[in-house]
Protein backbone atom coordinates (compact mmCIF):
# COMPACT_ATOMS: atom_id res chain seq x y z
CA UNK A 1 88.16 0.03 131.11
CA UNK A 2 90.14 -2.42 133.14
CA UNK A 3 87.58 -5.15 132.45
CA UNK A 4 87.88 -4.62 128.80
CA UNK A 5 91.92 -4.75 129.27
CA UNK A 6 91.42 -8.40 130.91
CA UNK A 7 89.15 -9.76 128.49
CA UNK A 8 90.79 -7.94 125.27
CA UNK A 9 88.20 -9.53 122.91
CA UNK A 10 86.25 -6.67 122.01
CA UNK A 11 86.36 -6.04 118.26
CA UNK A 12 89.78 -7.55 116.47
CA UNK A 13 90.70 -7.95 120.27
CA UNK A 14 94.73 -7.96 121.16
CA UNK A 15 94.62 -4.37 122.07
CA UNK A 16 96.97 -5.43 124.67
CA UNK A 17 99.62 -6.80 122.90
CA UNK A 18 101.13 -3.26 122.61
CA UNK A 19 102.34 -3.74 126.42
CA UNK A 20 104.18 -6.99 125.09
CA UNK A 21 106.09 -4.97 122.64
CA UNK A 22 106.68 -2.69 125.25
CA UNK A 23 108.20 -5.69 127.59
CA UNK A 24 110.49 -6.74 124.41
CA UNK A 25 112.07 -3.36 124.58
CA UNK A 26 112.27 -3.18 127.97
CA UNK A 27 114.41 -6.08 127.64
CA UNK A 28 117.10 -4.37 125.04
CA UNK A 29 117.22 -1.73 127.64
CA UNK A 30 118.25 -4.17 130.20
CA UNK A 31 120.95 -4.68 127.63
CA UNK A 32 122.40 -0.74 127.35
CA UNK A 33 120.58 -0.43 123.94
CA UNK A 34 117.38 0.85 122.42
CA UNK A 35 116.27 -1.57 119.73
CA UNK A 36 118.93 -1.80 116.94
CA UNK A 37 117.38 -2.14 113.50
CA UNK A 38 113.49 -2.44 114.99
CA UNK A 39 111.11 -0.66 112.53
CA UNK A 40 108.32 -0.45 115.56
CA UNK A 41 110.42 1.45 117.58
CA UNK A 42 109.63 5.33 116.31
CA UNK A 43 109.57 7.01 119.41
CA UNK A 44 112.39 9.43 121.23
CA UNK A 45 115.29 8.09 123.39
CA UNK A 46 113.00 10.02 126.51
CA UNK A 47 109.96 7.12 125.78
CA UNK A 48 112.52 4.49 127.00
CA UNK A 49 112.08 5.91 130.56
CA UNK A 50 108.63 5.05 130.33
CA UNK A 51 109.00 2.21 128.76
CA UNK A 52 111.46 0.79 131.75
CA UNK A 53 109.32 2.70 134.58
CA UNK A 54 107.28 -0.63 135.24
CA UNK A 55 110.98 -1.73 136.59
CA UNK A 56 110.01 0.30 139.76
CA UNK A 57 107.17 -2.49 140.93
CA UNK A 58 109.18 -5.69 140.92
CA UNK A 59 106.53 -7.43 142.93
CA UNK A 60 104.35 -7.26 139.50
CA UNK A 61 104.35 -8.49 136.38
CA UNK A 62 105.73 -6.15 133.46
CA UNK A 63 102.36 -5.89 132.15
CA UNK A 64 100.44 -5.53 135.42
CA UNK A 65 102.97 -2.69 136.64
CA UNK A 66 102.48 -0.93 133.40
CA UNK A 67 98.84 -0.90 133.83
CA UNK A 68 99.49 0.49 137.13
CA UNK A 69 101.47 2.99 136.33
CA UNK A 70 99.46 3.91 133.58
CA UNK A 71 96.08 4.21 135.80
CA UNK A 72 98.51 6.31 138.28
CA UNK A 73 99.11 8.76 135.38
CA UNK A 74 95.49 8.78 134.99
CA UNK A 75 94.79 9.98 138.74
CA UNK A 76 97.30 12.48 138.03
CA UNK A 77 95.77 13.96 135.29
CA UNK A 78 92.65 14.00 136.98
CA UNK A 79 93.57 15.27 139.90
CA UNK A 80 95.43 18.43 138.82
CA UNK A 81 92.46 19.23 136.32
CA UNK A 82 90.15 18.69 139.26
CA UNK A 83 92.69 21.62 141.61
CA UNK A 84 92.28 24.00 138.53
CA UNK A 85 88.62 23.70 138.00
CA UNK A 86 88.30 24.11 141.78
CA UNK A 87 88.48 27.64 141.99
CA UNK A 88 86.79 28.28 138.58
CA UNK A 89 83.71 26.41 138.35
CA UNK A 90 85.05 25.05 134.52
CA UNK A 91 84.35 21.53 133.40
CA UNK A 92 88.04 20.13 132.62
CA UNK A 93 88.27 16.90 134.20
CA UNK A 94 85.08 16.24 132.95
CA UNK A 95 85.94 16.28 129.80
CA UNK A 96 88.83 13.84 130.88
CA UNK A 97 86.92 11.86 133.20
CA UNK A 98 84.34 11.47 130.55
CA UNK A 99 86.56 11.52 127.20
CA UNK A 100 89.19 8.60 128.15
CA UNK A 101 86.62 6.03 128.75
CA UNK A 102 84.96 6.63 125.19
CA UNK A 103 88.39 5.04 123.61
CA UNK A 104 87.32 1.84 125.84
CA UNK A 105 90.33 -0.22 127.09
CA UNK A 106 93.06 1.18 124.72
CA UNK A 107 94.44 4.14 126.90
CA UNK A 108 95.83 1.58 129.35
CA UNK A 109 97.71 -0.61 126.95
CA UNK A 110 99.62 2.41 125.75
CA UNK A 111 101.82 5.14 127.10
CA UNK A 112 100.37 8.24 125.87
CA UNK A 113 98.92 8.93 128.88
CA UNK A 114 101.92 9.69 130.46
CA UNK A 115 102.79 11.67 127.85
CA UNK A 116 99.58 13.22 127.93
CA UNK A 117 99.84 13.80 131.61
CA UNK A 118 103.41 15.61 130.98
CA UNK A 119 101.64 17.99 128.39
CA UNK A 120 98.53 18.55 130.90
CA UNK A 121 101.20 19.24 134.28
CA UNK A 122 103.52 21.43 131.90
CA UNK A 123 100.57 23.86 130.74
CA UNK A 124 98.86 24.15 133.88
CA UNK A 125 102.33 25.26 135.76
CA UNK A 126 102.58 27.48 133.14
CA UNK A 127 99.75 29.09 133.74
CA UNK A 128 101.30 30.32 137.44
CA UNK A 129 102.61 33.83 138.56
CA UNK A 130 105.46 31.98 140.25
CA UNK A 131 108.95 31.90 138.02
CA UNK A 132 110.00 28.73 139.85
CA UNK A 133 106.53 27.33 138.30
CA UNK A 134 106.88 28.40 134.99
CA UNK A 135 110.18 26.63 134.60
CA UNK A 136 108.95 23.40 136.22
CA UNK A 137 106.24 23.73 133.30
CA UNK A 138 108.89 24.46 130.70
CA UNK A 139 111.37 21.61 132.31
CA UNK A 140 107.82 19.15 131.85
CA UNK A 141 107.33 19.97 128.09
CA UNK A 142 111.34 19.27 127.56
CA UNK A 143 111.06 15.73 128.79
CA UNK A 144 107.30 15.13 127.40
CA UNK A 145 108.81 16.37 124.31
CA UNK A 146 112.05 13.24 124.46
CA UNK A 147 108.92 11.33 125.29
CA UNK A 148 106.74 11.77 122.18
CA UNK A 149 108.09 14.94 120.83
CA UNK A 150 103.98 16.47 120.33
CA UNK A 151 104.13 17.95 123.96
CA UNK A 152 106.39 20.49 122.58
CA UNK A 153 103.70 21.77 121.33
CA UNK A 154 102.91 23.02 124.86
CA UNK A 155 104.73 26.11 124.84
CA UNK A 156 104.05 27.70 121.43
CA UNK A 157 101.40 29.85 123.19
CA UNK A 158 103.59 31.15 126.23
CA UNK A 159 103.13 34.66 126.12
CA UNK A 160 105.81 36.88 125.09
CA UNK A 161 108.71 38.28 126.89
CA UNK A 162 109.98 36.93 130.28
CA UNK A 163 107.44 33.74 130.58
CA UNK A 164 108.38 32.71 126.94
CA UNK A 165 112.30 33.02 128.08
CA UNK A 166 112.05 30.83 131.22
CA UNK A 167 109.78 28.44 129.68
CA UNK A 168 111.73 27.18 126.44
CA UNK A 169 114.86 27.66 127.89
CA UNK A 170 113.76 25.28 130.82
CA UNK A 171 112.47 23.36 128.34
CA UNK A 172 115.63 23.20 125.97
CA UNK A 173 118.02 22.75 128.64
CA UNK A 174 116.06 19.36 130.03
CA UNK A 175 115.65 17.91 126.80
CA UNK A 176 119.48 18.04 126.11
CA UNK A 177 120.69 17.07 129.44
CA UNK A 178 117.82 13.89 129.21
CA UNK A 179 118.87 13.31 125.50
CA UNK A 180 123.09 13.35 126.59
CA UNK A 181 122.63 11.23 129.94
CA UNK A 182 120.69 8.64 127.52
CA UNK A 183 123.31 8.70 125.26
CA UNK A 184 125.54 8.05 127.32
CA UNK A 185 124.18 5.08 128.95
CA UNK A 186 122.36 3.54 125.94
CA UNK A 187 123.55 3.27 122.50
CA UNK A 188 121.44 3.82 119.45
CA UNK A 189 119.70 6.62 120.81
CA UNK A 190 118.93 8.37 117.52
CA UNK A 191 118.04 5.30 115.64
CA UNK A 192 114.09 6.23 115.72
CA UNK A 193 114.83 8.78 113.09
CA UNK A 194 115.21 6.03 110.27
CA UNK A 195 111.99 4.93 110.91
CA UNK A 196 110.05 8.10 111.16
CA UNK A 197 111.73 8.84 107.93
CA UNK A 198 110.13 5.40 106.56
CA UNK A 199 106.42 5.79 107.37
CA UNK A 200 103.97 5.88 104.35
CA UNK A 201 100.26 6.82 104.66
CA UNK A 202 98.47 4.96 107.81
CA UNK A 203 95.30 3.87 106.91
CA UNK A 204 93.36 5.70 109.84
CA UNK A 205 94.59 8.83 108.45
CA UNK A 206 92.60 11.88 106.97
CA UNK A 207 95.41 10.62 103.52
CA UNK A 208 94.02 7.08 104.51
CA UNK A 209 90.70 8.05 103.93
CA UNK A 210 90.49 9.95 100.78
CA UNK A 211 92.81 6.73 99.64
CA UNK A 212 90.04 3.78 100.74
CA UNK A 213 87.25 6.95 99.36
CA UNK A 214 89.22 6.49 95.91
CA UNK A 215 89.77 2.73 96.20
CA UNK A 216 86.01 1.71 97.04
CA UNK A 217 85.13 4.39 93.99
CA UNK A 218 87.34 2.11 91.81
CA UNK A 219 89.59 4.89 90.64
CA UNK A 220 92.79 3.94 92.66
CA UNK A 221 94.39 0.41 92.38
CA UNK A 222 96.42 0.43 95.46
CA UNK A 223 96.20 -1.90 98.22
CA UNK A 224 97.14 -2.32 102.17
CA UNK A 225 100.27 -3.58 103.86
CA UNK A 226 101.51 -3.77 107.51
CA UNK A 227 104.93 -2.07 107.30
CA UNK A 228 106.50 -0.61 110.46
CA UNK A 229 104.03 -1.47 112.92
CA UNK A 230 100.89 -0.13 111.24
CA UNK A 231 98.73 -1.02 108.00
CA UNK A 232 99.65 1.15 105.31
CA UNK A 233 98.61 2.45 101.48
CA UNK A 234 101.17 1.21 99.08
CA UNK A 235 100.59 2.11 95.40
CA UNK A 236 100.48 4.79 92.87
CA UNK A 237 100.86 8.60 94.17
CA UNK A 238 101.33 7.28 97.74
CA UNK A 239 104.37 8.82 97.83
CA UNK A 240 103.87 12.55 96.52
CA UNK A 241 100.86 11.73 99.11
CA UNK A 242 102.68 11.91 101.79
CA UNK A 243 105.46 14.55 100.74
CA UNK A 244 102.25 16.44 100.49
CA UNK A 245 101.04 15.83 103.93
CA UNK A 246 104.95 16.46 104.92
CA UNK A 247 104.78 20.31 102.96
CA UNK A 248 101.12 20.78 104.68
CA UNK A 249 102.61 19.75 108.37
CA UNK A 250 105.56 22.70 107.56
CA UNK A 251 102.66 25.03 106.86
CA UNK A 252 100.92 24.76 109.69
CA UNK A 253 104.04 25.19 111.48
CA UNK A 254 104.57 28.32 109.72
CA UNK A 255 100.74 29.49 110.13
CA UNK A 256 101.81 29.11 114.15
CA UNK A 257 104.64 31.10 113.50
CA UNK A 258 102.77 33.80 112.05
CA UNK A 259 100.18 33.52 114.91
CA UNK A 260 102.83 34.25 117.47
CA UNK A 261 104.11 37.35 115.67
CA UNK A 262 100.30 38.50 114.94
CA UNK A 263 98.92 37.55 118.10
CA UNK A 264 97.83 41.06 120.04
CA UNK A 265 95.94 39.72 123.08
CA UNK A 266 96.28 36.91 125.32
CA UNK A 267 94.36 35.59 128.39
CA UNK A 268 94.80 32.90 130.81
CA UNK A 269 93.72 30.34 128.18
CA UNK A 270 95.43 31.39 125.20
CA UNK A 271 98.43 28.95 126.26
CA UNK A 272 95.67 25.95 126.12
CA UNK A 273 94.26 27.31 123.18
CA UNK A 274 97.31 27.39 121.21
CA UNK A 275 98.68 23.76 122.48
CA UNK A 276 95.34 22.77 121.27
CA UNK A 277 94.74 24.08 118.22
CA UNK A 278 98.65 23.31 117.45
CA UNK A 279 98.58 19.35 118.60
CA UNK A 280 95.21 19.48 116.00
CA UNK A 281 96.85 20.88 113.27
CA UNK A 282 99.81 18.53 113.45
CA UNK A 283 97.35 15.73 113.92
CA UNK A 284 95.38 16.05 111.12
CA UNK A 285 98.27 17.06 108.05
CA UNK A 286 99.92 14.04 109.85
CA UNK A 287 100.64 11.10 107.65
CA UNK A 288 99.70 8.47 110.58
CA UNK A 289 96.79 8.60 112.93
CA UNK A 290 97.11 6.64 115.29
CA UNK A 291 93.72 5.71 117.67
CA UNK A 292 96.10 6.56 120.65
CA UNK A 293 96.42 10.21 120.07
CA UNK A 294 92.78 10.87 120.61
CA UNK A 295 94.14 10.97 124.32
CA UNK A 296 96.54 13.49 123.27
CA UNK A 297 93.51 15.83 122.36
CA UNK A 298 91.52 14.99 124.84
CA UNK A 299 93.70 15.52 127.63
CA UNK A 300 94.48 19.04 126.03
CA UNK A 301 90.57 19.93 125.55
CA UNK A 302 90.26 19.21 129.45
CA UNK A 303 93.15 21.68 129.98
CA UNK A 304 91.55 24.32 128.11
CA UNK A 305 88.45 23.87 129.93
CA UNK A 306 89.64 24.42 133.29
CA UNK A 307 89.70 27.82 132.23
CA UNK A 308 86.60 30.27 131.59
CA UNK A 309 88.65 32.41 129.34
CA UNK A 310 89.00 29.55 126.73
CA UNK A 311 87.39 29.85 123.42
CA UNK A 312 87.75 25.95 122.70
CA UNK A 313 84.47 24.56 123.90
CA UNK A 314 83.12 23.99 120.60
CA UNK A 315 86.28 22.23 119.83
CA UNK A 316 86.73 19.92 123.08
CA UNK A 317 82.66 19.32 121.95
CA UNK A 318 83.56 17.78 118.83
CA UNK A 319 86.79 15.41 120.31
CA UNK A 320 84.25 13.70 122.66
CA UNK A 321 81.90 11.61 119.10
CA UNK A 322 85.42 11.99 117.38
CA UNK A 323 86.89 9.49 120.20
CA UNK A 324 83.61 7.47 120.39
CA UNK A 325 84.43 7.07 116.30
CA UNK A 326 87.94 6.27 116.99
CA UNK A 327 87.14 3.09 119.28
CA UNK A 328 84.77 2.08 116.48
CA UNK A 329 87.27 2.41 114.08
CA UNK A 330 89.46 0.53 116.61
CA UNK A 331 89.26 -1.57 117.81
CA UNK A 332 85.66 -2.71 117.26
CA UNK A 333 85.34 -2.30 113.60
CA UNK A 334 89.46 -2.78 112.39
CA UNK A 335 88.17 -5.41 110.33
CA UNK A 336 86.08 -3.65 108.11
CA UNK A 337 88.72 -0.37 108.21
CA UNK A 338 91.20 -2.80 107.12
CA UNK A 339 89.30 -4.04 104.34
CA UNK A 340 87.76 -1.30 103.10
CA UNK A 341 83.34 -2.29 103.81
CA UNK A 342 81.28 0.48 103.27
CA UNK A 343 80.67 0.35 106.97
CA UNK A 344 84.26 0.81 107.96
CA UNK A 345 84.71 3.84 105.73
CA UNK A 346 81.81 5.40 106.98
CA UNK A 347 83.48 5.24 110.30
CA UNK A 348 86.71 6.76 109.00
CA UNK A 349 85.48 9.32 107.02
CA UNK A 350 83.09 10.76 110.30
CA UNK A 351 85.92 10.37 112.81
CA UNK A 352 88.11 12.74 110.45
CA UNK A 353 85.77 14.66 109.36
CA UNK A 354 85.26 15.87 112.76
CA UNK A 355 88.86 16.01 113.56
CA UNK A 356 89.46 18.15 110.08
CA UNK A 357 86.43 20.48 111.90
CA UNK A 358 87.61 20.34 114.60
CA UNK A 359 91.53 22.09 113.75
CA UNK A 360 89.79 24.35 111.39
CA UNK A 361 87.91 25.77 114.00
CA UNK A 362 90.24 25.23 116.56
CA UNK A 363 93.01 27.78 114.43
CA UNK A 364 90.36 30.13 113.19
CA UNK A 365 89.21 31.04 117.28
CA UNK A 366 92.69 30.87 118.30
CA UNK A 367 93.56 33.46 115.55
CA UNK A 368 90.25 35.66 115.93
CA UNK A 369 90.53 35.94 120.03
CA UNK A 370 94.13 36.71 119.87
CA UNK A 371 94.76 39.17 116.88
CA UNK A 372 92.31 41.98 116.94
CA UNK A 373 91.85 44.53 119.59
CA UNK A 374 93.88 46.60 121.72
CA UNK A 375 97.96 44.13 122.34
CA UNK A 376 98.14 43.79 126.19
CA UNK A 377 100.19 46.03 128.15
């Protein structure tokens, strides 16, 4: 993977260039602001931690102390997976050890896996007996959630009662103080918001797809642009598109909602399962799909399989030839996803078809393991 990162010629190449944006913004931290008026930057104010952390290695470059960083994130993750399959005999760094390399060189030249490794730390401390732990894990998903708001997502299958308590409130209480102490020392810190609000349908998304389906089929005149960072669908029924994929996002939330209040039995795993099968669901109403949150999914199918209680096997299964797809997609084949070749929407339509699968099934095990039977005492 580092290999790839040095050469950066694989495909469209310039997979790296991510880490230069990065290094711009690093520099309009160094000036007490996040970037004013930038349409790339659509993250929250917490992502500007990361974003400075290469800061800490002065001795290297910003790029080579971001890879570093990045690869240290990556022992991380490994590691803790590793202590929890110790005592279980489960396969979950594995899957992580195995997954991240099938998305080739890109997980170093972004930051998601330090957002992933937030999301992976959180759940697995919240899987402890100890109160002091289960904070620490709700305290984790508070800042991963200022970092890339998805590791939220974490905690929506705490079980009820006391755990639930100590975990959000831990979690709420760290995400405010993070979110006042950066605004306080940086202005702009809500400016993401009129981006986010901005985005149109991404090409790589399940939207995406049925729009190149209905373009190569001749029965949709649109066309591509790069807005915000990202090539996008511009043209007729975009729009009620993605208000679509907005109302579909809000029901999934509310099917999670339900699933809590339903929800009759839990085990060890349901915690993973839910994180899981939520991070899926908002992944795949999603408007934008971005390559990067493969690792998202696939550090989340490793936590799940750490324990033998999960009922997400199948699932993880199906992430490992959905990642494999998503490095053809990008960056090997960008050229003909861009353009719309037969080839390229083959690609597409395979990657999210299995991801589609893959949160269908993911929700309907979730919902059958937890809500029949005997509830817990």
């Amino acid at each position: 993977m580092l290999l790839l990162l040095v050469r950066d010629n694989l495909g469209i190449g310039g997979v790296a260039r991510e880490v230069d944006l990065y290094q711009y913004w690093y520099g309009k931290f160094a000036e007490g602001t996040f970037p004013p008026g930038d349409v790339t930057w659509q993250y929250p104010p917490g992502a500007g931690l990361v974003i400075m952390s290469p800061g800490v290695l002065p001795w290297l470059t910003y790029f080579q102390a971001f890879v570093a960083l990045t690869v240290l994130a990556d022992a991380v993750v490994t590691l803790a997976l590793a202590h929890a399959d110790s005592a279980r005999l489960t396969h979950g760094a594995l899957i992580w050890v195995l997954g991240l390399p099938l998305l080739l060189h890109l997980p170093f030249a972004r930051y998601d896996v330090q957002t992933t490794a937030l999301a992976v730390l959180a759940l697995l401390a919240l899987g402890t007996r100890a109160t002091a732990t289960r904070r620490l894990g709700g305290a984790l998903a508070g800042i991963g959630a200022m970092v890339k708001v998805w590791p939220a997502l974490a905690l929506i299958g705490t079980p009820r009662g006391r755990t639930t308590r100590e975990a959000w409130t831990a979690a709420a209480v760290t995400a405010l103080a993070l979110l006042a102490t950066l605004a306080l020392f940086f202005s702009d810190a809500l400016g993401f918001l009129r981006q986010q609000g901005s985005r149109g349908i991404q090409i790589e998304s399940l939207w995406g797809t049925a729009l190149a389906a209905a373009r190569a089929s001749g029965i949709w005149p649109g066309r591509i642009e790069f807005r915000y960072g990202a090539y996008e669908y511009v043209g007729p029924y975009v729009s009620s598109l993605g208000h679509l994929a907005l109302l579909l996002t809000v029901i999934a939330f509310g099917w999670l909602l339900l699933w809590r209040l339903q929800a009759r039995r839990w085990t060890d795993a349901t915690p993973f399962d839910a994180a899981l099968a939520a991070v899926l669901l908002f992944t795949v109403t999603s408007r934008v799909i971005s390559p990067q949150y493969m690792i998202w999914l696939l550090g989340l199918a490793a936590v799940c399989m750490t324990s033998r209680a999960t009922v997400m096997r199948p699932v993880a299964l199906l992430l490992l030839p959905a990642a494999a797809l998503s490095s053809l997609a990008y960056p090997v084949l960008y050229d003909d996803v861009v353009t719309g070749t037969t080839t390229g929407l083959a690609v597409m339509v395979l990657r999210n078809a299995l991801l589609l699968a893959a949160a269908l099934l993911a929700a309907r095990r979730l919902w059958t393991s937890t809500t029949g039977g005997p509830p817990d005492a």
